[in-house]
N, C-alpha and C. Protein backbone atom coordinates (compact mmCIF):
# COMPACT_ATOMS: atom_id res chain seq x y z
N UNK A 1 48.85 29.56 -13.74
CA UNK A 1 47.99 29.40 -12.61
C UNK A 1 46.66 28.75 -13.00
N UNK A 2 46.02 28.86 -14.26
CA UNK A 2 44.95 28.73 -14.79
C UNK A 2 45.03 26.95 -14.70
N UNK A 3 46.23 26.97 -15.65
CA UNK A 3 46.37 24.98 -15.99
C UNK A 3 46.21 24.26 -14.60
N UNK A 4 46.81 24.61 -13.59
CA UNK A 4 46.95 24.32 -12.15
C UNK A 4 45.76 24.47 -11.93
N UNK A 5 45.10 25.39 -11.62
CA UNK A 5 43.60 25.17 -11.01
C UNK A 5 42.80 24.24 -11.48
N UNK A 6 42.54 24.09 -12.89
CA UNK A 6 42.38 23.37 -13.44
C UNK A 6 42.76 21.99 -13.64
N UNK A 7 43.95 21.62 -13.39
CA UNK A 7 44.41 20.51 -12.90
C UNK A 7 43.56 19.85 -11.67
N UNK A 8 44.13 20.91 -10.52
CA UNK A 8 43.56 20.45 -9.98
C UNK A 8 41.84 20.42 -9.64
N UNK A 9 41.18 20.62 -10.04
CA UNK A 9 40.13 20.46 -9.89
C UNK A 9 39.54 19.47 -10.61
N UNK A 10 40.09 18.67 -11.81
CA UNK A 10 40.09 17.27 -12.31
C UNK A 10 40.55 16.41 -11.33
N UNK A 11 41.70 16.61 -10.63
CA UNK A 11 42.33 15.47 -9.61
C UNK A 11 41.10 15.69 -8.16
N UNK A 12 40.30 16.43 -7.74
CA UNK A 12 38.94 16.69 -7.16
C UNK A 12 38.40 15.92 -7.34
N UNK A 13 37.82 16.18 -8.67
CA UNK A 13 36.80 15.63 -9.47
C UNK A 13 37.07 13.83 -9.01
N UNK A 14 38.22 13.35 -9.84
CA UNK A 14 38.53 12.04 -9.63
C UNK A 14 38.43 11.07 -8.61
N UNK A 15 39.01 12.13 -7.73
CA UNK A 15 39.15 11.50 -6.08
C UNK A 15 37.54 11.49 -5.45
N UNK A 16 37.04 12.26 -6.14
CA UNK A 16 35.51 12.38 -5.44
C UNK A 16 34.59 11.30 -6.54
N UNK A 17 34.88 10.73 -7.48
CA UNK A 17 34.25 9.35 -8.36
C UNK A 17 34.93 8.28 -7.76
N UNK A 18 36.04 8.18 -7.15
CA UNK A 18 36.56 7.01 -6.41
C UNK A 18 36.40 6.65 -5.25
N UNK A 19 36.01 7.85 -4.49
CA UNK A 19 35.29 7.39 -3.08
C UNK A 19 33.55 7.35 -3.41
N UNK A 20 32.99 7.17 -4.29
CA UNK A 20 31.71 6.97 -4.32
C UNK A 20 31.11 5.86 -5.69
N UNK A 21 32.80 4.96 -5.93
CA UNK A 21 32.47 3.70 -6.47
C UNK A 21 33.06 2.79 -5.90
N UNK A 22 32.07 1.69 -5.46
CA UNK A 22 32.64 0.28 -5.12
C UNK A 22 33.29 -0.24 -5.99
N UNK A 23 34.27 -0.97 -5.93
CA UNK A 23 34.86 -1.86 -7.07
C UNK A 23 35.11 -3.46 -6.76
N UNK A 24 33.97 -4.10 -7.65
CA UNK A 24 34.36 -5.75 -6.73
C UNK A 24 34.99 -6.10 -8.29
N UNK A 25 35.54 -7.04 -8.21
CA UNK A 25 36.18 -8.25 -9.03
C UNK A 25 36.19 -7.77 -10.44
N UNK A 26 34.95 -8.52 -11.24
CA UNK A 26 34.95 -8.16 -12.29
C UNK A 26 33.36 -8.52 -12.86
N UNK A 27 33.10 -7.93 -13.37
CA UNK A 27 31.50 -8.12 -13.92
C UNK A 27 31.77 -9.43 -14.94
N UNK A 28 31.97 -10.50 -14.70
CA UNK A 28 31.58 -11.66 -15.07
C UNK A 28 30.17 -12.61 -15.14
N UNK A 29 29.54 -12.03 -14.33
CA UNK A 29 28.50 -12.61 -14.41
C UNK A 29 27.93 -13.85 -13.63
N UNK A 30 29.00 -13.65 -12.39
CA UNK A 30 28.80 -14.69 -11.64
C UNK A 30 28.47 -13.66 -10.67
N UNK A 31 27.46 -14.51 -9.48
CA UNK A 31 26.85 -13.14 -8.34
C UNK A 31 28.65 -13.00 -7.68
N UNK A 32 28.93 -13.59 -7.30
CA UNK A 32 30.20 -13.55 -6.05
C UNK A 32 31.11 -12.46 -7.20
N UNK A 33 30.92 -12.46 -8.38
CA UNK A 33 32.55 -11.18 -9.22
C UNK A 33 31.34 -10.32 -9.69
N UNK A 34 29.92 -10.03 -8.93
CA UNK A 34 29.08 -8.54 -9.59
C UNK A 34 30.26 -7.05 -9.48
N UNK A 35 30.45 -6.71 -10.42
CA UNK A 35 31.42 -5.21 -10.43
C UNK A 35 30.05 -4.41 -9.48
N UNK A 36 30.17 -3.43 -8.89
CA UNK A 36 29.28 -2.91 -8.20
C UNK A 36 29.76 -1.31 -8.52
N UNK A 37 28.69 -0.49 -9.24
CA UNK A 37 29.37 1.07 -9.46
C UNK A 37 27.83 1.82 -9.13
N UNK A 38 28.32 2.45 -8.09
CA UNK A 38 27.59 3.55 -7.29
C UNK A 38 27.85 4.74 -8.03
N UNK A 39 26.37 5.00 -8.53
CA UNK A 39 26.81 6.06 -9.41
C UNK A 39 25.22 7.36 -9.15
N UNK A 40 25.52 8.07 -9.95
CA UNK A 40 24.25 9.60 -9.33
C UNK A 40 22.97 9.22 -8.94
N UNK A 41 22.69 8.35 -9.76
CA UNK A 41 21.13 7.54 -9.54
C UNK A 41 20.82 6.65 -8.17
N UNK A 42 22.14 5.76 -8.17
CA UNK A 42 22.53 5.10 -6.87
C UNK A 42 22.24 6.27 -5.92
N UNK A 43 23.19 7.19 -5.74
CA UNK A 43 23.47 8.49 -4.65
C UNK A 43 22.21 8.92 -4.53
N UNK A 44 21.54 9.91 -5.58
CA UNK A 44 20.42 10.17 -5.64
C UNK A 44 19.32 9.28 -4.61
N UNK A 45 19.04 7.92 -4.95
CA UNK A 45 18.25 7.46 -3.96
C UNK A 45 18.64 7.15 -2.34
N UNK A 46 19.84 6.79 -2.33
CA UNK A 46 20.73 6.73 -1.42
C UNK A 46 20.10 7.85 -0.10
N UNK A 47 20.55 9.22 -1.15
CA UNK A 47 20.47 10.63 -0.32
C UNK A 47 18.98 11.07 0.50
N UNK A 48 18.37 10.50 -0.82
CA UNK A 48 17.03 11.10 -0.42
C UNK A 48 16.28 9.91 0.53
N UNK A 49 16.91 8.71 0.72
CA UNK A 49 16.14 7.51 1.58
C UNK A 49 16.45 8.00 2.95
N UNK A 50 17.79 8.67 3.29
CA UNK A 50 18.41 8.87 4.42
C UNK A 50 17.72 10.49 4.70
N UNK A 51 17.19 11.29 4.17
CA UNK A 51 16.67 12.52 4.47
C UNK A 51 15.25 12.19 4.51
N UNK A 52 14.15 11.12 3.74
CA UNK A 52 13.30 10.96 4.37
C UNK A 52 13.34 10.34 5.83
N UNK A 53 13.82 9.26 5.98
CA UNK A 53 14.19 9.08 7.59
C UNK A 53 14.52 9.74 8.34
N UNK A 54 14.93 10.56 8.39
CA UNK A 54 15.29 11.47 9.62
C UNK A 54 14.71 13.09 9.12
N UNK A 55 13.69 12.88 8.29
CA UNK A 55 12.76 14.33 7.82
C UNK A 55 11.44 13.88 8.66
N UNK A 56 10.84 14.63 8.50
CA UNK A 56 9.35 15.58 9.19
C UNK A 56 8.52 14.40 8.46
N UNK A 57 8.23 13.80 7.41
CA UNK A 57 7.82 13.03 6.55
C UNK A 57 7.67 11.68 6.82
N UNK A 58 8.56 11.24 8.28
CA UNK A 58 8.83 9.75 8.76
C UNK A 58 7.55 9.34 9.38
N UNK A 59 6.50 9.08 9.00
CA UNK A 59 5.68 8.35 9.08
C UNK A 59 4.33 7.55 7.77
N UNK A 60 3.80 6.34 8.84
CA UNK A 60 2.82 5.64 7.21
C UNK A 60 1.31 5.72 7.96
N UNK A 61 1.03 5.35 6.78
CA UNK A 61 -0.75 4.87 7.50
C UNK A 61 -1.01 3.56 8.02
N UNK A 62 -1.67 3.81 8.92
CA UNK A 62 -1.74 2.48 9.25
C UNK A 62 -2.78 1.70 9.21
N UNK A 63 -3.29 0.39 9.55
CA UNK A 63 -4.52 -0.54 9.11
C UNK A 63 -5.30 0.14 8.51
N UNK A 64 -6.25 0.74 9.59
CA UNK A 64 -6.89 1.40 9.56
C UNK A 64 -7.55 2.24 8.51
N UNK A 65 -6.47 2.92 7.90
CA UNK A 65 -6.40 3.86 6.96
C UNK A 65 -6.69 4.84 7.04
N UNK A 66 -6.91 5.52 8.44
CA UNK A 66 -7.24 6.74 8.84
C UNK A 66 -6.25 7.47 9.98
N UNK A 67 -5.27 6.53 10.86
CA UNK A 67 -4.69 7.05 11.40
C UNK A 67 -2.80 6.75 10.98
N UNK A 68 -2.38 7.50 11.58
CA UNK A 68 -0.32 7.35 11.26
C UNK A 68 0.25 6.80 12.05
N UNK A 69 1.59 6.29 12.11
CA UNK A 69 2.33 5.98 12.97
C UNK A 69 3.72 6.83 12.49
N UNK A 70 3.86 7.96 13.41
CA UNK A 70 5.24 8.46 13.31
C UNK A 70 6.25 7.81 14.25
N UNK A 71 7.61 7.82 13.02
CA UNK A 71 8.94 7.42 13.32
C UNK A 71 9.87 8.65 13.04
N UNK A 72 9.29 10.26 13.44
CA UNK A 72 10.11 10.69 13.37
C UNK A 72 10.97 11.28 14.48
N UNK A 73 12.33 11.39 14.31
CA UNK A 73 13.13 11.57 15.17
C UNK A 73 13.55 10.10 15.94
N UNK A 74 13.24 8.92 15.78
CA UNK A 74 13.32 7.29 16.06
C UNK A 74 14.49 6.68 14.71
N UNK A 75 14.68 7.73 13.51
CA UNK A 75 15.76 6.61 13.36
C UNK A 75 16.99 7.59 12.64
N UNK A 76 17.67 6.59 12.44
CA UNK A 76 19.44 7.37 12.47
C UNK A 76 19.46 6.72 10.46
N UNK A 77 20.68 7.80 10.02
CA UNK A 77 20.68 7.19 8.25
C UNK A 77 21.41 5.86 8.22
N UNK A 78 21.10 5.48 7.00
CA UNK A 78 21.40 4.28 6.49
C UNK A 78 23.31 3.94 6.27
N UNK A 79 23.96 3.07 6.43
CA UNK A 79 25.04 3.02 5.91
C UNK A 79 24.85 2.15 4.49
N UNK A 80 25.45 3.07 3.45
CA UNK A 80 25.32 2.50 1.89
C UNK A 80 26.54 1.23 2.37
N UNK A 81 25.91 -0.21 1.85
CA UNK A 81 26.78 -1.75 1.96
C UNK A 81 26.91 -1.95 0.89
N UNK A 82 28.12 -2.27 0.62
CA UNK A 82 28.86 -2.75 -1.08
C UNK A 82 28.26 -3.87 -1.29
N UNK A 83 28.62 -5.34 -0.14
CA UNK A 83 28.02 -6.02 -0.09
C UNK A 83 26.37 -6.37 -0.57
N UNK A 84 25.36 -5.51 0.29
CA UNK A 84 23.89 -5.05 0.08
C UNK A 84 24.24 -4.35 -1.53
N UNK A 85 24.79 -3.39 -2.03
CA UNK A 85 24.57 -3.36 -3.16
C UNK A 85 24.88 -4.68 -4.70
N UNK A 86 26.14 -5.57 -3.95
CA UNK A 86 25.87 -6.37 -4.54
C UNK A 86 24.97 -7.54 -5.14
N UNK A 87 24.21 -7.93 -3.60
CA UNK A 87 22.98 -8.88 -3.51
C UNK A 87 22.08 -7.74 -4.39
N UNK A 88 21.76 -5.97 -4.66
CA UNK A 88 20.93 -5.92 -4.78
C UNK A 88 20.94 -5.81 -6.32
N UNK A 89 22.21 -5.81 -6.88
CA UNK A 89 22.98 -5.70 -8.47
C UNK A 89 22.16 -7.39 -9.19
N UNK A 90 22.40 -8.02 -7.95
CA UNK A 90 21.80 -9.48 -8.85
C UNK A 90 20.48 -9.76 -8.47
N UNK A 91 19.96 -8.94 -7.67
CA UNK A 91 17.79 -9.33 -7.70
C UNK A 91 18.17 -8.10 -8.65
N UNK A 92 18.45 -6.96 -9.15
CA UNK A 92 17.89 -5.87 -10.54
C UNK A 92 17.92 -6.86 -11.68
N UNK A 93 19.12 -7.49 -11.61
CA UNK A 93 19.38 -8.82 -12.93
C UNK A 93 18.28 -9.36 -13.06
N UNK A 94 17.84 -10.61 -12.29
CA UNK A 94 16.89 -10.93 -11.83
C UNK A 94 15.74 -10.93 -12.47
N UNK A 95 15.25 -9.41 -11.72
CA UNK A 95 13.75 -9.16 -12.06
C UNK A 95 13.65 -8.68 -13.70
N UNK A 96 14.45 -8.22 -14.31
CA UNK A 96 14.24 -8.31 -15.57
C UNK A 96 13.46 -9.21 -16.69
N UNK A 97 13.74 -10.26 -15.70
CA UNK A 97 12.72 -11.46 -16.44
C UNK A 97 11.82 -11.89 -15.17
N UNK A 98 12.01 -11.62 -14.16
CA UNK A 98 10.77 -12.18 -13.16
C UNK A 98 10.76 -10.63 -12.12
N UNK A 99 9.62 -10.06 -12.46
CA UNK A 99 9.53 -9.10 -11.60
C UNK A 99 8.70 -9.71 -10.74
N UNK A 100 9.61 -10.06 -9.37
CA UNK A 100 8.57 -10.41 -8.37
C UNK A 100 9.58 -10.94 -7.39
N UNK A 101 9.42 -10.39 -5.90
CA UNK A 101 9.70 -10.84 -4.82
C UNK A 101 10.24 -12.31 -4.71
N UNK A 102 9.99 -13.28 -5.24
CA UNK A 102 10.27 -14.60 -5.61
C UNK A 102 11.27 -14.47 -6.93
N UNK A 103 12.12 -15.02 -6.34
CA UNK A 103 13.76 -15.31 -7.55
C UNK A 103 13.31 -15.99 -8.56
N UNK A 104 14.07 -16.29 -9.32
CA UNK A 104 13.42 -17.17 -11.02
C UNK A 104 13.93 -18.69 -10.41
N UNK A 105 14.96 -18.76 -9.51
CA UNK A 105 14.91 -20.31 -9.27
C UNK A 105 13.60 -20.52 -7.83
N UNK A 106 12.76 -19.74 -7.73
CA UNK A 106 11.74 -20.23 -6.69
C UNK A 106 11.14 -19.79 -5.46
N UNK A 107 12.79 -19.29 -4.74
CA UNK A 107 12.90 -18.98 -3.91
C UNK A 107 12.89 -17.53 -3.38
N UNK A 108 12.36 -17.32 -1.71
CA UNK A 108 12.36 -15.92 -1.37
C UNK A 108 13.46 -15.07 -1.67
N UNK A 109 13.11 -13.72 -2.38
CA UNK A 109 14.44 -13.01 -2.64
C UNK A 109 15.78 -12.48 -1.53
N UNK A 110 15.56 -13.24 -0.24
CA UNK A 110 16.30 -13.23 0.53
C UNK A 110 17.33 -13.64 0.57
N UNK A 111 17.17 -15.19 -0.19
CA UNK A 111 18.38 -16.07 -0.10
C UNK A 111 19.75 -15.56 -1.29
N UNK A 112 19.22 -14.65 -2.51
CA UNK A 112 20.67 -14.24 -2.57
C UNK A 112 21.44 -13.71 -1.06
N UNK A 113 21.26 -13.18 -0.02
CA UNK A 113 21.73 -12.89 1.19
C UNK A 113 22.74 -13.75 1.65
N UNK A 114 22.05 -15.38 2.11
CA UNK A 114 22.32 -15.78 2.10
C UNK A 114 24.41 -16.79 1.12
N UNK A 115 23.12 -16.67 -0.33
CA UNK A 115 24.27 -17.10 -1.16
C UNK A 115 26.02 -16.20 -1.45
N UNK A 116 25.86 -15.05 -0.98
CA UNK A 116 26.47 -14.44 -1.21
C UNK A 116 27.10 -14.00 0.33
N UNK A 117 26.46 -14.92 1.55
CA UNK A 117 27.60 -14.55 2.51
C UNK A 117 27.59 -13.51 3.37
N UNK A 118 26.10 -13.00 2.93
CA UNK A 118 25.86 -11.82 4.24
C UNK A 118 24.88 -11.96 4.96
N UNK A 119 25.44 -11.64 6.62
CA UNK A 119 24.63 -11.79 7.99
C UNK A 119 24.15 -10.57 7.79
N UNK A 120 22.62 -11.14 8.44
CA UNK A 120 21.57 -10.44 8.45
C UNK A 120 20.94 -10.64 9.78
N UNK A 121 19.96 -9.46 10.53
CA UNK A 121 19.06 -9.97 11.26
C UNK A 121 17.64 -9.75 10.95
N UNK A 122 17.94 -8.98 9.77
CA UNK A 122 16.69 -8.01 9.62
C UNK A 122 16.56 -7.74 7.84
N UNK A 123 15.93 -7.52 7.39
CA UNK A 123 15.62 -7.73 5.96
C UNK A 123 14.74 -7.10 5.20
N UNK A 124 14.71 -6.48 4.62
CA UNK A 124 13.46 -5.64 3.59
C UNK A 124 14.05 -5.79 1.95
N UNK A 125 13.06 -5.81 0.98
CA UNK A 125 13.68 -5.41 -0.37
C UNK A 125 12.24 -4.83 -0.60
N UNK A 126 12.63 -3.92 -1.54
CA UNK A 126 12.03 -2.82 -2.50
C UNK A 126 12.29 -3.03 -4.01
N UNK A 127 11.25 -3.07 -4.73
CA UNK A 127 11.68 -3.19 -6.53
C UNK A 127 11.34 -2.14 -6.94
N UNK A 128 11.11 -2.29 -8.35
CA UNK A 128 10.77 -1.10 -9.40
C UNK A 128 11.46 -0.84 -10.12
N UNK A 129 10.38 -0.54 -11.74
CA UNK A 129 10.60 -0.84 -12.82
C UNK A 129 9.73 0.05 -13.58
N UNK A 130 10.90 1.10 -14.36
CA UNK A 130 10.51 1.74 -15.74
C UNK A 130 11.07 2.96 -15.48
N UNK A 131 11.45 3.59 -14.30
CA UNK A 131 12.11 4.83 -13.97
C UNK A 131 13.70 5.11 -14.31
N UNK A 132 14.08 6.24 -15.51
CA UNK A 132 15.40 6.18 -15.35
C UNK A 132 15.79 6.52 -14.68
N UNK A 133 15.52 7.86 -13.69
CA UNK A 133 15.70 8.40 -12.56
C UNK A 133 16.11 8.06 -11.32
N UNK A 134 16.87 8.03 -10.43
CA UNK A 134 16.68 7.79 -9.22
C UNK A 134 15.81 8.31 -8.35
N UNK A 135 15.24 9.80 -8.61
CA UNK A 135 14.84 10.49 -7.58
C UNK A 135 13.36 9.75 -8.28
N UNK A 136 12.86 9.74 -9.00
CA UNK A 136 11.71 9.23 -9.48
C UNK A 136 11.19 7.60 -9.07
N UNK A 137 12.16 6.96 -8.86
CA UNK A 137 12.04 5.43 -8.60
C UNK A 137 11.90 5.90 -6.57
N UNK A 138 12.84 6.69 -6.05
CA UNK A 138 13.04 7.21 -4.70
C UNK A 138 10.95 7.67 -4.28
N UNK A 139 10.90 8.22 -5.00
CA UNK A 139 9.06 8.98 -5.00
C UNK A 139 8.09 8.06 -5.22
N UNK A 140 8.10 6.94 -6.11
CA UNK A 140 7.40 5.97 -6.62
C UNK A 140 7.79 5.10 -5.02
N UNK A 141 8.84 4.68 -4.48
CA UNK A 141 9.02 3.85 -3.11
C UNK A 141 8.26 4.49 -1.96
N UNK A 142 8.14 5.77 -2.26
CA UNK A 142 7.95 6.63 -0.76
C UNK A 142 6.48 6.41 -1.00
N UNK A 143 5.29 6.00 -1.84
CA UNK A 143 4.13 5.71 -1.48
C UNK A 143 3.49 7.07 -1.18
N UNK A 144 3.21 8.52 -1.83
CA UNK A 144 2.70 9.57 -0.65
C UNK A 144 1.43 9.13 -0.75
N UNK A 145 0.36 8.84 -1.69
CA UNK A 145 -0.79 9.03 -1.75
C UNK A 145 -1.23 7.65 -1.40
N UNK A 146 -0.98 6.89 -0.97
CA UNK A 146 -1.60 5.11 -0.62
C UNK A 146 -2.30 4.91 0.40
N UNK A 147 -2.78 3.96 0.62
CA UNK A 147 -3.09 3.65 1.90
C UNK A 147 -2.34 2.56 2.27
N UNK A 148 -2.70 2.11 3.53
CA UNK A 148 -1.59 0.99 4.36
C UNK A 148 -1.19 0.01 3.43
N UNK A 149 -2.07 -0.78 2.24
CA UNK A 149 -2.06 -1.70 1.85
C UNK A 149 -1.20 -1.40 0.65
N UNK A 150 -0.75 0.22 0.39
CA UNK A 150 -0.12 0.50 -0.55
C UNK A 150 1.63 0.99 -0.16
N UNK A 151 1.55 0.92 0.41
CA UNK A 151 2.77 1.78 1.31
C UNK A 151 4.11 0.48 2.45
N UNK A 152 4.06 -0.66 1.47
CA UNK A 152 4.98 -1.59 1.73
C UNK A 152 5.97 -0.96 1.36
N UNK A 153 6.51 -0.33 0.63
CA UNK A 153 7.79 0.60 0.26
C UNK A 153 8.33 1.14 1.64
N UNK A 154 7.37 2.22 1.42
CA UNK A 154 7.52 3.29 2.35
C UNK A 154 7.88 2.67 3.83
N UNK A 155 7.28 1.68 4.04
CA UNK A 155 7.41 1.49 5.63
C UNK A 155 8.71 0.55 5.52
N UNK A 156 8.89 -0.11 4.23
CA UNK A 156 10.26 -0.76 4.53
C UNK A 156 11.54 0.34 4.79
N UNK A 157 11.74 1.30 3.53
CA UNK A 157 12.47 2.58 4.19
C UNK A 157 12.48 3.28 5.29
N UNK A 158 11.70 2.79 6.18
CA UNK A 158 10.94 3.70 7.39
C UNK A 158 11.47 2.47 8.58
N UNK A 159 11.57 1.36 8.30
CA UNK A 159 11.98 0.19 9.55
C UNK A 159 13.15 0.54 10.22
N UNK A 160 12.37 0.54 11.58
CA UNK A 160 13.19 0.60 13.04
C UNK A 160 14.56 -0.22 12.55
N UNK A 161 14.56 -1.19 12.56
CA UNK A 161 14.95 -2.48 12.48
C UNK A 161 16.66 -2.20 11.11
N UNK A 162 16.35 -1.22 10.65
CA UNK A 162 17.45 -1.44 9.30
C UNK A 162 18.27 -0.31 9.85
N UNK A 163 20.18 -0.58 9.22
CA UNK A 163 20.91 -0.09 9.98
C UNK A 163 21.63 0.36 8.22
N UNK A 164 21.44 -0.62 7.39
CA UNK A 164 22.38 -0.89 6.05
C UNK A 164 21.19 -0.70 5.02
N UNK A 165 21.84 -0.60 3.91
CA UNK A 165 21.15 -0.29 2.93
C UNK A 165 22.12 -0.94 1.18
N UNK A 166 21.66 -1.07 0.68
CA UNK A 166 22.28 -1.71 -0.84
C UNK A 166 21.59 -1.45 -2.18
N UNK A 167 21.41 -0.28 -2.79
CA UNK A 167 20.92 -0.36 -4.53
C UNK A 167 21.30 -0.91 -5.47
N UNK A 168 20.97 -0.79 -6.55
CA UNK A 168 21.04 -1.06 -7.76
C UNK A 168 20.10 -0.92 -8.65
N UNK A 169 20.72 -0.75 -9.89
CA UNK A 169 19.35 -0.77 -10.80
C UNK A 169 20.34 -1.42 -12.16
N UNK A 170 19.78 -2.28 -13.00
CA UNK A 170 19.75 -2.31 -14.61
C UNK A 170 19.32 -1.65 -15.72
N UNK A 171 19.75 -1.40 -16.45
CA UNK A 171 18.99 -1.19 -17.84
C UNK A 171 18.95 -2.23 -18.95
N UNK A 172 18.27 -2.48 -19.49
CA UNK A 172 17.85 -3.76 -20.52
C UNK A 172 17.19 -3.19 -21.32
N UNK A 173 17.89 -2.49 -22.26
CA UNK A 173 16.74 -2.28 -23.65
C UNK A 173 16.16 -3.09 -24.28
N UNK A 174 16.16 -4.18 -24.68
CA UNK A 174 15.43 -5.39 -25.21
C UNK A 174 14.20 -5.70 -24.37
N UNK A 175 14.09 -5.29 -23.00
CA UNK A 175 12.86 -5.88 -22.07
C UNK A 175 12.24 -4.74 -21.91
N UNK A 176 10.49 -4.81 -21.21
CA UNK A 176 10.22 -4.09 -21.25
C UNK A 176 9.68 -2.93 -20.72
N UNK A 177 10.16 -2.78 -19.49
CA UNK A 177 10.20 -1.15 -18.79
C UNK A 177 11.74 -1.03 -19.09
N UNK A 178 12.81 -1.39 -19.26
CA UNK A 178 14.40 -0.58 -19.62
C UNK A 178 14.86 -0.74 -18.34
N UNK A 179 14.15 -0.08 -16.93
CA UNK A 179 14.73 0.32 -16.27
C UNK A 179 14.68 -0.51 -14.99
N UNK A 180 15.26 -1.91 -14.40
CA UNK A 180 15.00 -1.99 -13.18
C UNK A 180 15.89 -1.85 -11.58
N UNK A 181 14.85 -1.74 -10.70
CA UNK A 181 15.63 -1.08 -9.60
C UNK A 181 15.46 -1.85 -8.36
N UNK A 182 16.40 -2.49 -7.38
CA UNK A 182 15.92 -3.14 -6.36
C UNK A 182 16.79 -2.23 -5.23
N UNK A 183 16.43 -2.33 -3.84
CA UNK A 183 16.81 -1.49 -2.76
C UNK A 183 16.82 -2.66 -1.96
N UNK A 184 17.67 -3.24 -0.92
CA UNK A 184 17.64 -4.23 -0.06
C UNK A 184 18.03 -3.46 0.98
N UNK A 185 17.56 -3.29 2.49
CA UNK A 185 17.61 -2.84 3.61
C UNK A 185 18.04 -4.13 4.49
N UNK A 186 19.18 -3.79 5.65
CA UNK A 186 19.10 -5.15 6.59
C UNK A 186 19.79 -4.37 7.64
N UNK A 187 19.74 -4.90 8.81
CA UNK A 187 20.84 -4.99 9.70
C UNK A 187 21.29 -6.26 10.13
């Protein structure tokens, strides 16, 4: 009875790592074959982007810097996009050597979107770099202590407007934070 329980609770185990990894092509190194693996860190931010949105916490500062704008109870969770995690697998690539909103060939970090074939109406990305953590890179996005001019994160996680969601992060020991992380939001 023991081996059996045990059994099964590996065949659990398994079935519950296979519904919470995407599997594209093959990590070749071309954006269109990015392997895409959703993994605790992925989840981790995933979990906690969709519980700040629809938590007590859904609001930013605004101009001003003295008053809020609550969105709470105004929005519904994110659906995790294989797709969105793929575009966001190749801006983590990316920023390893160009940390910055602007791609290394020039252009707004939108157009991987584009290159890769996904409709959009609506658009946000989020970076960050040096956290191994998810929940730590998740806290560093959420902005608590900023003011308006600091809290571009936060209000992108917070947009009316986003229905989808896509992570990723790299590690690069040779460069130098190790750790980078991009979040792309769209509907």
């Amino acid at each position: 009875m023991k081996k059996f329980s045990s059994a099964l609770k590996t065949l659990l185990f398994l079935t519950t790592i296979m519904l919470f990894t995407f599997s594209c092509s093959s990590d070749s190194g071309s954006d269109s074959d990015i392997s895409v693996n959703i993994d605790n860190e992925v989840r981790t931010v995933y979990s906690l982007t969709n519980e700040f949105r629809t938590g007590s916490e859904a609001f930013y500062i605004n101009q001003d810097n003295t008053t809020t704008t609550s969105v709470v109870g105004q929005l519904g969770t994110l659906t995790l996009d294989e797709n969105l995690c793929r575009a966001a697998t190749v801006r983590a690539r990316e920023i390893v050597s160009n940390f910055s909103h602007t791609r290394p060939n020039g252009s707004d970090c939108f157009s991987v979107l584009a290159e890769l074939g996904i409709s959009h109406s609506a658009a946000g990305e989020n970076i960050a770099a040096g956290n191994s953590s998810g929940q730590r890179t998740f806290l560093q996005w959420k902005e608590d202590n900023e003011n308006y001019s600091g809290q571009g994160h936060r209000r992108n996680m917070l947009g009316l407007n986003f229905t989808r969601i896509g992570i990723a992060y790299v590690y690069d020991a040779s460069s130098t934070y190790k750790y980078y992380w991009v979040m792309i939001l769209a509907r």
